[in-house]
PDB file of N, CA and C in Angstrom:
ATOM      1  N   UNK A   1      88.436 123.594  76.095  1.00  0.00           N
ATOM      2  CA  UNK A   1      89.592 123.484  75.220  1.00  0.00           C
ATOM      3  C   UNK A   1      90.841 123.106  76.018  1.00  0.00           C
ATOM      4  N   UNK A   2      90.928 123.854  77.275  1.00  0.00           N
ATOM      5  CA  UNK A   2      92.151 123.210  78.235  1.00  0.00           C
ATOM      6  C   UNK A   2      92.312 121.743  78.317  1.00  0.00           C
ATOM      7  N   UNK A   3      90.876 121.210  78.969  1.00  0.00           N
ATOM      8  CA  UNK A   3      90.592 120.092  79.132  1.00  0.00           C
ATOM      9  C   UNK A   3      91.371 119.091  78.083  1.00  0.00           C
ATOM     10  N   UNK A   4      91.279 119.068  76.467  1.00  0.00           N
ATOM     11  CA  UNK A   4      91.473 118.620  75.482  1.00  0.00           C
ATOM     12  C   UNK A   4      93.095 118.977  75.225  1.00  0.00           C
ATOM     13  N   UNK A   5      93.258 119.862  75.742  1.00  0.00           N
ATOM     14  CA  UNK A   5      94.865 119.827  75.019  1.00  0.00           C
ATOM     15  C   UNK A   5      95.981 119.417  76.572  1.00  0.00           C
ATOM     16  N   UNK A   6      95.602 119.351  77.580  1.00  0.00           N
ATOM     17  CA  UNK A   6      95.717 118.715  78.696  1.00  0.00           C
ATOM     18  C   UNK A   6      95.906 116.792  78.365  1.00  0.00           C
ATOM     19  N   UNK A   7      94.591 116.346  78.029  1.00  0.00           N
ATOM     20  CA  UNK A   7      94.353 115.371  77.881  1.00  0.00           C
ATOM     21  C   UNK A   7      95.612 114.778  76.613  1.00  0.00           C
ATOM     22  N   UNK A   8      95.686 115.325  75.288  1.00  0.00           N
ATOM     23  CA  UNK A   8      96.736 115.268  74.679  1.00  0.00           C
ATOM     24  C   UNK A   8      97.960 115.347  74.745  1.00  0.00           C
ATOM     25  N   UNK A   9      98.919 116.261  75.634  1.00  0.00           N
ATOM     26  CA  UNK A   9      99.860 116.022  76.333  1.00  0.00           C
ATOM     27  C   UNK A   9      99.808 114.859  77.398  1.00  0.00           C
ATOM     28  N   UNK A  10      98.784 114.270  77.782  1.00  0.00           N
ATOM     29  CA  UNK A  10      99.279 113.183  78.606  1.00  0.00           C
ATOM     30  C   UNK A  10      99.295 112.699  77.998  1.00  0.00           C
ATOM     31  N   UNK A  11      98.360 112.277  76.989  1.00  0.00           N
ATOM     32  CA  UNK A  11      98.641 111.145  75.721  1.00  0.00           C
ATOM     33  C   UNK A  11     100.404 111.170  75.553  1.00  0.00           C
ATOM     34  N   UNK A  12     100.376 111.862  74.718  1.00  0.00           N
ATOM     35  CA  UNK A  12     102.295 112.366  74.045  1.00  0.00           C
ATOM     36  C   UNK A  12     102.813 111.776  74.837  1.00  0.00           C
ATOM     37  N   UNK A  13     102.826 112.127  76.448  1.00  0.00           N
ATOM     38  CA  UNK A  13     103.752 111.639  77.247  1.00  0.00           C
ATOM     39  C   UNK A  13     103.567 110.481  78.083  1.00  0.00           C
ATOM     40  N   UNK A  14     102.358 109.499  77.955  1.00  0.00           N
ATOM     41  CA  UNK A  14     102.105 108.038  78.299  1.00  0.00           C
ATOM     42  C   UNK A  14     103.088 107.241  76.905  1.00  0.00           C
ATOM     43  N   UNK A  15     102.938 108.143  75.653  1.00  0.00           N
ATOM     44  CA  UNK A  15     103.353 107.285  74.232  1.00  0.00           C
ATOM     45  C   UNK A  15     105.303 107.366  74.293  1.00  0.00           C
ATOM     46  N   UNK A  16     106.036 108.783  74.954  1.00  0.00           N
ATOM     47  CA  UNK A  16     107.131 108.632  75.388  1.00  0.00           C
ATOM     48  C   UNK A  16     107.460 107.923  75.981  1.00  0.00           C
ATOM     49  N   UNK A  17     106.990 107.893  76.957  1.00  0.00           N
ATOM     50  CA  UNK A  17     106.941 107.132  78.282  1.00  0.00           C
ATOM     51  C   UNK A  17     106.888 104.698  77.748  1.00  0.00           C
ATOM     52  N   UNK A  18     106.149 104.917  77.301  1.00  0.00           N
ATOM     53  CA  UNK A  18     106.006 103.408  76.242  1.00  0.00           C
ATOM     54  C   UNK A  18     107.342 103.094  75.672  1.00  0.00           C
ATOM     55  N   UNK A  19     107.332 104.267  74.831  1.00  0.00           N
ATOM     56  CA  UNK A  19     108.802 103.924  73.869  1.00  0.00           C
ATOM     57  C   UNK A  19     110.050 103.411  74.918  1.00  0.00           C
ATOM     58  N   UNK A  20     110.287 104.725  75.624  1.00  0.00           N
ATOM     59  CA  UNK A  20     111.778 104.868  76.591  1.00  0.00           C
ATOM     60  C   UNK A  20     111.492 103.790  77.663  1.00  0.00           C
ATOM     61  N   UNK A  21     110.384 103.416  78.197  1.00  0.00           N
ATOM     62  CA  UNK A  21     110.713 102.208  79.094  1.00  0.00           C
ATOM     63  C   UNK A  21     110.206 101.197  79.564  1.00  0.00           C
ATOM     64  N   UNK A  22     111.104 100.185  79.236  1.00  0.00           N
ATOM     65  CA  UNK A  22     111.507  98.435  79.055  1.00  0.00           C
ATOM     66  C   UNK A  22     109.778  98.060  79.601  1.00  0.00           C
ATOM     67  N   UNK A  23     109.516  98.575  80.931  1.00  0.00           N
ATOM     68  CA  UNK A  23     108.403  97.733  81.263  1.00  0.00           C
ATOM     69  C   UNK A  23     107.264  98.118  81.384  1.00  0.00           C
ATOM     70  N   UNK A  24     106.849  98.829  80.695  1.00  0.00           N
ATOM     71  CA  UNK A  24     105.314  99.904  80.035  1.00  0.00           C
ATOM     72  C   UNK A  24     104.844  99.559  78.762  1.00  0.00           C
ATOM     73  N   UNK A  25     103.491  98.629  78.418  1.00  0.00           N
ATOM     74  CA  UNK A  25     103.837  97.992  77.047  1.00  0.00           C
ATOM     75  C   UNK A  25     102.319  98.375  76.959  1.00  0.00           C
ATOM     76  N   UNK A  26     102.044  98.092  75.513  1.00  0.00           N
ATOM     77  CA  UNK A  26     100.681  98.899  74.799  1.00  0.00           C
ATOM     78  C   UNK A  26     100.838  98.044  74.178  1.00  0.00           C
ATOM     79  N   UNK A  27      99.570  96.857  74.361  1.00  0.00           N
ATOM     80  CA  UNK A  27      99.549  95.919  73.231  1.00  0.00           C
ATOM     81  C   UNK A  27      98.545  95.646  71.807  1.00  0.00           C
ATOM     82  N   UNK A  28      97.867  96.980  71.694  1.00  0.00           N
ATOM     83  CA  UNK A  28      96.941  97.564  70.276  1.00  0.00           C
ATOM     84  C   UNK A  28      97.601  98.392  69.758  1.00  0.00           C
ATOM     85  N   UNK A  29      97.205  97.999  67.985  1.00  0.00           N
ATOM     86  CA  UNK A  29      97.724  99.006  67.269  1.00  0.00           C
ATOM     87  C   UNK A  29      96.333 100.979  67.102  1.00  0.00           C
ATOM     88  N   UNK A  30      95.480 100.469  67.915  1.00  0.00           N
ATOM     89  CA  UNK A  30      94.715 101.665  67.836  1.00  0.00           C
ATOM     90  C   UNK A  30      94.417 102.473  68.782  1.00  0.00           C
ATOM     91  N   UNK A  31      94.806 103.982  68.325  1.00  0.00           N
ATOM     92  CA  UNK A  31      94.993 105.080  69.068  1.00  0.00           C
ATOM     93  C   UNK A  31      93.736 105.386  69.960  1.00  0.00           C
ATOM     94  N   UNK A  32      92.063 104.939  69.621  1.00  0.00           N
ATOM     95  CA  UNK A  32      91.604 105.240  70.645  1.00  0.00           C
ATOM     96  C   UNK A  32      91.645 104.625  72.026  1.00  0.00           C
ATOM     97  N   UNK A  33      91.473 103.500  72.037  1.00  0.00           N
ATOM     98  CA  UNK A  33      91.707 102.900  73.052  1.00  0.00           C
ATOM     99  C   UNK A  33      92.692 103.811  74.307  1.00  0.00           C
ATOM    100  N   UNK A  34      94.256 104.292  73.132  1.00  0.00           N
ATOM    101  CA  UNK A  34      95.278 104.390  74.374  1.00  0.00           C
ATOM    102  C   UNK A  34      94.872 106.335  74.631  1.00  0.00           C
ATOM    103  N   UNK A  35      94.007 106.811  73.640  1.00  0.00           N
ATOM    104  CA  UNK A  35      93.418 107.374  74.535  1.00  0.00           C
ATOM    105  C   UNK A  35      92.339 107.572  75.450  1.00  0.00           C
ATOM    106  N   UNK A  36      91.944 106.627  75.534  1.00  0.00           N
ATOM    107  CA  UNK A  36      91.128 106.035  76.730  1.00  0.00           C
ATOM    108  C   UNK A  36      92.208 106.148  78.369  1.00  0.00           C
ATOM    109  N   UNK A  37      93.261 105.584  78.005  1.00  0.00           N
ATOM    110  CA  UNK A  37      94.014 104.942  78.750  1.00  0.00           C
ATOM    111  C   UNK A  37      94.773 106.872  79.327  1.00  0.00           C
ATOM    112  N   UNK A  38      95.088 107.737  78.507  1.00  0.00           N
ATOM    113  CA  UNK A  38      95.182 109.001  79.153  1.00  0.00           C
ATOM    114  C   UNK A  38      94.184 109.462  79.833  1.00  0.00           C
ATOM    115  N   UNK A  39      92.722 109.453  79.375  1.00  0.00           N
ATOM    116  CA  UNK A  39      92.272 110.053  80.324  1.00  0.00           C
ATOM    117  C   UNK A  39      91.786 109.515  81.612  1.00  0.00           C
ATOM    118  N   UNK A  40      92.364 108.017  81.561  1.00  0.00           N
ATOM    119  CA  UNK A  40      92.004 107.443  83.086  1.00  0.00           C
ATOM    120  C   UNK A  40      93.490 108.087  83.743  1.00  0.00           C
ATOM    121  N   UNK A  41      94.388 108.162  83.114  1.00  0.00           N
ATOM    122  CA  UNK A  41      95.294 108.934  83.719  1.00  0.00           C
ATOM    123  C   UNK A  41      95.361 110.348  84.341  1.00  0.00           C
ATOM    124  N   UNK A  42      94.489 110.807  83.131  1.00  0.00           N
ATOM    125  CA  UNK A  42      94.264 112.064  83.810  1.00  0.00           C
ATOM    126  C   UNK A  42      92.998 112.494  84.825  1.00  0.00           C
ATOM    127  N   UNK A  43      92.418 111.318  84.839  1.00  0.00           N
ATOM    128  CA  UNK A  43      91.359 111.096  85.737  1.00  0.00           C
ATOM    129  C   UNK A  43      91.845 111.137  87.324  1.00  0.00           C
ATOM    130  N   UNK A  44      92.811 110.143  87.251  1.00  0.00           N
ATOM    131  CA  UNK A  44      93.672 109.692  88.514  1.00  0.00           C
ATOM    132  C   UNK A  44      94.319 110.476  88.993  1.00  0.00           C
ATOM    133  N   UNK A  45      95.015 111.291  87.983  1.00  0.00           N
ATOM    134  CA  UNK A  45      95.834 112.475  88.444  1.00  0.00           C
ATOM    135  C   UNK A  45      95.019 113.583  89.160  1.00  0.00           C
ATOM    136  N   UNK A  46      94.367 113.635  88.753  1.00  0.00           N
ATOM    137  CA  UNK A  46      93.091 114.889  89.336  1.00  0.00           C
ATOM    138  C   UNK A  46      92.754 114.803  90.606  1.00  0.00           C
ATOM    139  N   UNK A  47      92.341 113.182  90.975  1.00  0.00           N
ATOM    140  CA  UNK A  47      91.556 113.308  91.917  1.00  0.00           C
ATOM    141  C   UNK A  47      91.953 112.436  92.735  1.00  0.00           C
ATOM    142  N   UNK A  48      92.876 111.058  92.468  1.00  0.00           N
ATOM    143  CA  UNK A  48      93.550 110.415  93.682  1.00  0.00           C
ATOM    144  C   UNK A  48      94.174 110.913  93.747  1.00  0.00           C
ATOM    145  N   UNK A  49      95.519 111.266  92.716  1.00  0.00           N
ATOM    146  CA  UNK A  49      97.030 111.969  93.337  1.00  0.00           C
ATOM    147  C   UNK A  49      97.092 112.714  94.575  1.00  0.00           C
ATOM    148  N   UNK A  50      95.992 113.874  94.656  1.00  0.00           N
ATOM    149  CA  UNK A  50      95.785 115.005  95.482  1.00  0.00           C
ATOM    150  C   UNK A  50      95.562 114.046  97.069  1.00  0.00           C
ATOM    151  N   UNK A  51      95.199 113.267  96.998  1.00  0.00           N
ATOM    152  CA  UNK A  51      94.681 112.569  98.048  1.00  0.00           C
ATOM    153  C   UNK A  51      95.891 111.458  98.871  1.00  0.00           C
ATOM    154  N   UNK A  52      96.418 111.567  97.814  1.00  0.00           N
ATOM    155  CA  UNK A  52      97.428 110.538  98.499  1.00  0.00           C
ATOM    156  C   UNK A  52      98.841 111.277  98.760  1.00  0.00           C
ATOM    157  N   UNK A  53      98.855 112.037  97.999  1.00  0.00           N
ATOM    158  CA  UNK A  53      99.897 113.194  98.081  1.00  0.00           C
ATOM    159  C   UNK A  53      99.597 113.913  99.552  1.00  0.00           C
ATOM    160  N   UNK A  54      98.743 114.080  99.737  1.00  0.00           N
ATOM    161  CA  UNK A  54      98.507 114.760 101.228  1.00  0.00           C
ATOM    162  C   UNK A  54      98.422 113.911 102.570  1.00  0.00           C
ATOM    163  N   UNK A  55      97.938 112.467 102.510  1.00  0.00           N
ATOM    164  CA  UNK A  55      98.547 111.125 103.539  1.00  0.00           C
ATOM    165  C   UNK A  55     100.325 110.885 103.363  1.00  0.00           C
ATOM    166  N   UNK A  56     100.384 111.178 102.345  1.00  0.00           N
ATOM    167  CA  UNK A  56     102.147 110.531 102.416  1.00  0.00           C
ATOM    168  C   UNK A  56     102.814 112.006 102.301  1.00  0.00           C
ATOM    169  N   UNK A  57     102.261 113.152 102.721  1.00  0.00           N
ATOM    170  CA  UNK A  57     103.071 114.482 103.258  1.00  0.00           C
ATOM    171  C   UNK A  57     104.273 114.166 103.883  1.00  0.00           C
ATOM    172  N   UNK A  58     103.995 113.400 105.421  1.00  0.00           N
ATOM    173  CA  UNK A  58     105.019 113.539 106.221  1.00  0.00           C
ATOM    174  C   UNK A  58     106.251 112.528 105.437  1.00  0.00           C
ATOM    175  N   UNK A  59     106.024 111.322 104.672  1.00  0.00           N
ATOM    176  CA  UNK A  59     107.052 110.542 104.010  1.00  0.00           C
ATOM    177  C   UNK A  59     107.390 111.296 103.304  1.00  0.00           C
ATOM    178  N   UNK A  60     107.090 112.421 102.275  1.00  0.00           N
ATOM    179  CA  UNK A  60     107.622 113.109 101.290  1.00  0.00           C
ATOM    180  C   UNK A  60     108.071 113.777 101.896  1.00  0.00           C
ATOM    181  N   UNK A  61     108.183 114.933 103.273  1.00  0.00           N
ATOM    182  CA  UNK A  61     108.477 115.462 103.555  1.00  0.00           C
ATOM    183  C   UNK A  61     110.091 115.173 104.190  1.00  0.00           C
ATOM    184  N   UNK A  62     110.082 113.778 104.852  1.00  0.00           N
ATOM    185  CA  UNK A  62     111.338 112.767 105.519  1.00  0.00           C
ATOM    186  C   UNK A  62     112.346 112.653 104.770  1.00  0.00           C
ATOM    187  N   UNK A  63     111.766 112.246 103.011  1.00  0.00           N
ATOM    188  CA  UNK A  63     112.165 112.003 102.088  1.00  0.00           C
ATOM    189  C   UNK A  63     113.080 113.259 101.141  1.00  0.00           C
ATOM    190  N   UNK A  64     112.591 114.257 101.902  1.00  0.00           N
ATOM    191  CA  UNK A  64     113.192 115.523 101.059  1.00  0.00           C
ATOM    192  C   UNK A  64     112.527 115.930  99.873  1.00  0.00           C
ATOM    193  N   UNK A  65     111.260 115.017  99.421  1.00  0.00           N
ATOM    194  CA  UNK A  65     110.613 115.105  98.007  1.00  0.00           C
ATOM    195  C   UNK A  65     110.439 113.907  97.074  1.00  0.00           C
ATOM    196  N   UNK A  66     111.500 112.850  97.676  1.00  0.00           N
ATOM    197  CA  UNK A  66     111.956 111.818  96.962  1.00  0.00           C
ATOM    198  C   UNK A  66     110.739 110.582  97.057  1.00  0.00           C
ATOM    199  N   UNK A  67     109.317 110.647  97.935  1.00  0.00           N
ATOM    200  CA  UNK A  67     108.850 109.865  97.915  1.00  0.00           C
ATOM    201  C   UNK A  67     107.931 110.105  96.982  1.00  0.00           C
ATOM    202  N   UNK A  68     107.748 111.544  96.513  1.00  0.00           N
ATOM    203  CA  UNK A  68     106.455 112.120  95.389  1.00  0.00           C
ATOM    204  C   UNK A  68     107.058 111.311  94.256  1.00  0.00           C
ATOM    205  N   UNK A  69     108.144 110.712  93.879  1.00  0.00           N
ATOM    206  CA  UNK A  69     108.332 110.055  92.701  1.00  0.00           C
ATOM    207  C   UNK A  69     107.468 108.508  92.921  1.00  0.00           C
ATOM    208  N   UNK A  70     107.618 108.151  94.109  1.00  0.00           N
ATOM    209  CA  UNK A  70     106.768 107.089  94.253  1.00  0.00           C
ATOM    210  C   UNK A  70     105.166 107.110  94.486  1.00  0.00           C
ATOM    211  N   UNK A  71     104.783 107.872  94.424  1.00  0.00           N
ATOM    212  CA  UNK A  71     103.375 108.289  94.753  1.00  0.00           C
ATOM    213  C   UNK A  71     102.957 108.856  93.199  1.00  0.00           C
ATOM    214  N   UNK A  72     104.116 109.018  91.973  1.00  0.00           N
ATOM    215  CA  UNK A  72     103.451 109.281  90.813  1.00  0.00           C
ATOM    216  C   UNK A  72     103.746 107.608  90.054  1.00  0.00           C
ATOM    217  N   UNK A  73     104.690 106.915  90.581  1.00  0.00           N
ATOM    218  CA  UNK A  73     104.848 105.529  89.871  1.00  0.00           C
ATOM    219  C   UNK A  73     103.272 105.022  90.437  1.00  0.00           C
ATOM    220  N   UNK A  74     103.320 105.038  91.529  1.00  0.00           N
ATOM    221  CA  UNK A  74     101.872 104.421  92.410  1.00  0.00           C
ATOM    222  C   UNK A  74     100.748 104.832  91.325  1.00  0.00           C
ATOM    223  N   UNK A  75     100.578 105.655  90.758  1.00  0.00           N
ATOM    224  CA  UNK A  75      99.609 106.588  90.153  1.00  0.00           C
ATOM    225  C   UNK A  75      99.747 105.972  88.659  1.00  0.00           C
ATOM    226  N   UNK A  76     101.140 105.922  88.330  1.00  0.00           N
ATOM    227  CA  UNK A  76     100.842 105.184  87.055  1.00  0.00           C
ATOM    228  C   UNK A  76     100.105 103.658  86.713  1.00  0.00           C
ATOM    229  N   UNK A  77     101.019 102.949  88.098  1.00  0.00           N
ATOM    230  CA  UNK A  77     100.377 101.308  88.155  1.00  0.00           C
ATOM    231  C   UNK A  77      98.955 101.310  88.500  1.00  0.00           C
ATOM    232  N   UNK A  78      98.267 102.290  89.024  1.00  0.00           N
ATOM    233  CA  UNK A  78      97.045 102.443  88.776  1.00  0.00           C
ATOM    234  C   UNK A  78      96.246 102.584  87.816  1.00  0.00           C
ATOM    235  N   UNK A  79      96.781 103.378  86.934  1.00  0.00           N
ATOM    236  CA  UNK A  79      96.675 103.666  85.762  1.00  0.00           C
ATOM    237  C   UNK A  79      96.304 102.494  85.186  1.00  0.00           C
ATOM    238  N   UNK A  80      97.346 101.489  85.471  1.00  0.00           N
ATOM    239  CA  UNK A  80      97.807 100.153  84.448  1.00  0.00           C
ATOM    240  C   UNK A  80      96.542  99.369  85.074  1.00  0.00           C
ATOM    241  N   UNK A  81      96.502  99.037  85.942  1.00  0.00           N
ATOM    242  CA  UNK A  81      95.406  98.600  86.870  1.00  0.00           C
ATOM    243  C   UNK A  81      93.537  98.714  86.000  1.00  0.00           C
ATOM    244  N   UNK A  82      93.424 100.050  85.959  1.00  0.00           N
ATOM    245  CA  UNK A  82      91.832 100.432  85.632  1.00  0.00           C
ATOM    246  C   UNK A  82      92.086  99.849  83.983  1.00  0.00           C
ATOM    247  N   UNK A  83      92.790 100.373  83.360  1.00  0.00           N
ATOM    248  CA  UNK A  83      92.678 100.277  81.759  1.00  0.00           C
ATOM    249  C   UNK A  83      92.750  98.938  81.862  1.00  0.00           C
ATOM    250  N   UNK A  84      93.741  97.703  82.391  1.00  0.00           N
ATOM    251  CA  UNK A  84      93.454  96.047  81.844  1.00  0.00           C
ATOM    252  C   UNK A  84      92.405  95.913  82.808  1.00  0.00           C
ATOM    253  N   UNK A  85      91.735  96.511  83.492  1.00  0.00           N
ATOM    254  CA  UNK A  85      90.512  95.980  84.150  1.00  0.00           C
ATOM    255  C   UNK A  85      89.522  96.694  83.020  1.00  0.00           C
ATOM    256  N   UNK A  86      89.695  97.768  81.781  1.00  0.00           N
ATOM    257  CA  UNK A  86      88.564  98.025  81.038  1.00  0.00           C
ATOM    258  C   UNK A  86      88.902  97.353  79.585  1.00  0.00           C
ATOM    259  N   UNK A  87      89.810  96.650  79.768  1.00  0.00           N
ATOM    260  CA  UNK A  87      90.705  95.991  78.427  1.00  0.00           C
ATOM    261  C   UNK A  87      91.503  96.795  77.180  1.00  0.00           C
ATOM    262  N   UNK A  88      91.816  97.676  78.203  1.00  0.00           N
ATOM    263  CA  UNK A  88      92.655  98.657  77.238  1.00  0.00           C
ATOM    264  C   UNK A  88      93.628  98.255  76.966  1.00  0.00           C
ATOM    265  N   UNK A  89      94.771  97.194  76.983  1.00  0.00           N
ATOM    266  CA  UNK A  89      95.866  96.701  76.477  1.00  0.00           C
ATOM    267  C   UNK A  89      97.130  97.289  77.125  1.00  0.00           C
ATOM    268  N   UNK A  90      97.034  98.461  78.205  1.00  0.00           N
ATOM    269  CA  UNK A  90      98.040  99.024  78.621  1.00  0.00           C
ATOM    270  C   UNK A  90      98.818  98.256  79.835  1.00  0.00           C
ATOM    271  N   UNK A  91      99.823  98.092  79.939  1.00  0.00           N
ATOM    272  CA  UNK A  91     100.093  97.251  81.253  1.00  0.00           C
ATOM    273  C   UNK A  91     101.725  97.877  81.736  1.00  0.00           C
ATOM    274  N   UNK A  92     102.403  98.121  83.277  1.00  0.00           N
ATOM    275  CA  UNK A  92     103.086  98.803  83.898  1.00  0.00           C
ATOM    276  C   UNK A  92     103.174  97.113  84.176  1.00  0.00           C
ATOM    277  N   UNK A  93     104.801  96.551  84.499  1.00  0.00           N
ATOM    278  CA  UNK A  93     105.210  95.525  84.767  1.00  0.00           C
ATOM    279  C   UNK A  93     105.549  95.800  86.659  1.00  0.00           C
ATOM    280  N   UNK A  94     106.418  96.986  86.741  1.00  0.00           N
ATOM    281  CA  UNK A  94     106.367  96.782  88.371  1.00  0.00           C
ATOM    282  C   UNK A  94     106.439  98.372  88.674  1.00  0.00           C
ATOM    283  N   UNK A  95     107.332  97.612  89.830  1.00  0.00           N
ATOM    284  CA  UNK A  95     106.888  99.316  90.690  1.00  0.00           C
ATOM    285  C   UNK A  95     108.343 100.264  90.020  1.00  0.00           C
ATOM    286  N   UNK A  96     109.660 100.045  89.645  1.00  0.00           N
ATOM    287  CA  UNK A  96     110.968 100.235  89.375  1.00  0.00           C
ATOM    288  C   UNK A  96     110.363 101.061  87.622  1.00  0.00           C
ATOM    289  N   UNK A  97     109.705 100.105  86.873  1.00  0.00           N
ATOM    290  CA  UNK A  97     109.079 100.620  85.303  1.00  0.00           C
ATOM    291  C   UNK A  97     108.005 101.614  85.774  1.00  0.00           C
ATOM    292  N   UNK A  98     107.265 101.864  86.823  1.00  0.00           N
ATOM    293  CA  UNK A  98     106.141 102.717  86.786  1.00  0.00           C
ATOM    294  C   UNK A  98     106.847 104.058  87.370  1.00  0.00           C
ATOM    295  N   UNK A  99     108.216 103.861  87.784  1.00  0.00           N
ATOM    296  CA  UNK A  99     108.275 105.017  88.527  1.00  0.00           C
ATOM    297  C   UNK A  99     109.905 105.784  87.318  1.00  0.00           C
ATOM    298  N   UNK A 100     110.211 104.908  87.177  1.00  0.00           N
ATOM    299  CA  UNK A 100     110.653 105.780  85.532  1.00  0.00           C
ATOM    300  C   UNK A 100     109.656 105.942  84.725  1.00  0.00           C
ATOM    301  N   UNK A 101     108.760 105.460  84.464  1.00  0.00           N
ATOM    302  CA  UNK A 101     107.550 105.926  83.659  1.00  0.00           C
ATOM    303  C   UNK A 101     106.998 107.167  84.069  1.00  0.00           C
ATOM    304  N   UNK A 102     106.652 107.229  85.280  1.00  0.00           N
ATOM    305  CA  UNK A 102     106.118 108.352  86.138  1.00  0.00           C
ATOM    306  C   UNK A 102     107.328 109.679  85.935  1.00  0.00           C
ATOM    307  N   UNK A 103     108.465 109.325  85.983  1.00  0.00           N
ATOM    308  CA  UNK A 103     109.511 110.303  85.812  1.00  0.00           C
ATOM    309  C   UNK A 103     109.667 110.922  84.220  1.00  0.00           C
ATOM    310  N   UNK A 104     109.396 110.025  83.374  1.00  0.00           N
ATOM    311  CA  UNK A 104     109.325 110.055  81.908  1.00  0.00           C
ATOM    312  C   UNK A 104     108.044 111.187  81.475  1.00  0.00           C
ATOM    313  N   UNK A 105     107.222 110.778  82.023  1.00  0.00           N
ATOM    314  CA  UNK A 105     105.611 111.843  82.050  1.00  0.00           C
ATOM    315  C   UNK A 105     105.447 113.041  82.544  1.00  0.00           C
ATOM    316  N   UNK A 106     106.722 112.802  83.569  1.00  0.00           N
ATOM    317  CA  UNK A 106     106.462 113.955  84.179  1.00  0.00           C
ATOM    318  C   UNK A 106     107.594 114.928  83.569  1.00  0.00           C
ATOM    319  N   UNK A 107     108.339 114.795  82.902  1.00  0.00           N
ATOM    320  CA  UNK A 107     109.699 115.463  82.473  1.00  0.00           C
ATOM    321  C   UNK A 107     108.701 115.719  81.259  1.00  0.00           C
ATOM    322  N   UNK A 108     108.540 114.855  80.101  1.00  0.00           N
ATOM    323  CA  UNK A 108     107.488 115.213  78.748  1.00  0.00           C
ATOM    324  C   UNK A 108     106.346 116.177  78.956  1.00  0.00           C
ATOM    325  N   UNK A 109     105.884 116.390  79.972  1.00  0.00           N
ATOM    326  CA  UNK A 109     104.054 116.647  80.039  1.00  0.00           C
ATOM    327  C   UNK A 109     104.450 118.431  80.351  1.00  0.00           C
ATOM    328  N   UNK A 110     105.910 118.236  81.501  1.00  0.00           N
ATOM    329  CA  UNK A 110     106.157 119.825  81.575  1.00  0.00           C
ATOM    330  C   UNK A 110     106.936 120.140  80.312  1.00  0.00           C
ATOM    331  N   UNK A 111     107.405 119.748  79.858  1.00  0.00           N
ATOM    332  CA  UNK A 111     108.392 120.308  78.713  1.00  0.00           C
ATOM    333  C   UNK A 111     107.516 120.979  77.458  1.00  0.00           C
ATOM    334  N   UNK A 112     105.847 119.584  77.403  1.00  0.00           N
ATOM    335  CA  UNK A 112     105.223 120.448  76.482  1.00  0.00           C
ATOM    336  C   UNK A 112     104.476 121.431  76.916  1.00  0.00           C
ATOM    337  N   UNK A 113     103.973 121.383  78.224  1.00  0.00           N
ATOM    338  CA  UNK A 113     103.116 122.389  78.664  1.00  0.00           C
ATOM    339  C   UNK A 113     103.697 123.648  78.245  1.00  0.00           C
ATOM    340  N   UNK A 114     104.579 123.618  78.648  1.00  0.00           N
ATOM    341  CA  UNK A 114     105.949 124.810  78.821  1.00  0.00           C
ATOM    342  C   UNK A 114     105.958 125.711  77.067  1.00  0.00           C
ATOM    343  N   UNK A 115     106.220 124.632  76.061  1.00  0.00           N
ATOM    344  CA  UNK A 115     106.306 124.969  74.969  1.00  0.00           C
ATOM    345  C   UNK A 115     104.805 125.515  74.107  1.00  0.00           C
ATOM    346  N   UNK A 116     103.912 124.787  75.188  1.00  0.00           N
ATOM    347  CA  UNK A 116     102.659 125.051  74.095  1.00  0.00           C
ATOM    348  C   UNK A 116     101.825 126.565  74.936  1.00  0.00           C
ATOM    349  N   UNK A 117     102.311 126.762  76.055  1.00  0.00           N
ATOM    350  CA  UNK A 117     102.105 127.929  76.997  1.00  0.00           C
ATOM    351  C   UNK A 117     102.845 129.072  76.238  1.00  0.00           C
ATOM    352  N   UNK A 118     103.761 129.440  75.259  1.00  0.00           N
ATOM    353  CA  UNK A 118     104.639 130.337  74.833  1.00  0.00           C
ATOM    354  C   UNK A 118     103.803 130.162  73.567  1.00  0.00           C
ATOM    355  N   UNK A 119     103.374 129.421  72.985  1.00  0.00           N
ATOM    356  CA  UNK A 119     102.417 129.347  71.542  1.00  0.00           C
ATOM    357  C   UNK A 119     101.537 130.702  71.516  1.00  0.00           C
TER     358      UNK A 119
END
């Protein structure tokens, strides 16, 4: 059940994330597909993030924290990457849109966690 309501908040917050910015575009009108497209997200998140998050330690660390925003944009254009390589219609234009996107997901995904954790 975690699994599933996990997976749905990323949804919510890939579909925020679409709306609020310019270069994150979803070009089907049908919802399975773009949830297809969360759980390669949440696929990625699971199991590359952790991995790359721990090679780019010492840059995040240089950075004060400021490079983990780029290591979740990195994570989104990946994202964008697997889904038009499975023809999911989702597409991240650069690295500047993936990393407000990445900031967008990540502000939405805690806000609902947060709210649906007090449920």
């Amino acid at each position: 059940m975690r699994f599933v309501v996990r997976w749905l908040i990323n949804a919510a917050a890939l579909w925020v994330a679409l709306r609020l910015v310019p270069g994150i575009t979803y070009a089907s009108a049908d919802w399975g597909p773009f949830l297809g497209v969360a759980l390669i997200f949440g696929l990625v998140n699971a199991f590359i993030r952790p991995v790359v998050k721990l090679l780019s330690l010492p840059l995040i660390l240089l950075t004060l924290g400021l490079f983990a925003f780029v290591v979740n944009g990195l994570m989104l254009l990946l994202t964008s990457g697997i889904a038009g390589a499975l023809g999911l219609h989702f597409h991240v234009d650069g690295c500047l849109s993936a990393i407000l996107g990445a900031l967008v997901v990540s502000i939405v995904s805690a806000l609902l966690s947060m709210f649906l954790a007090e449920a």
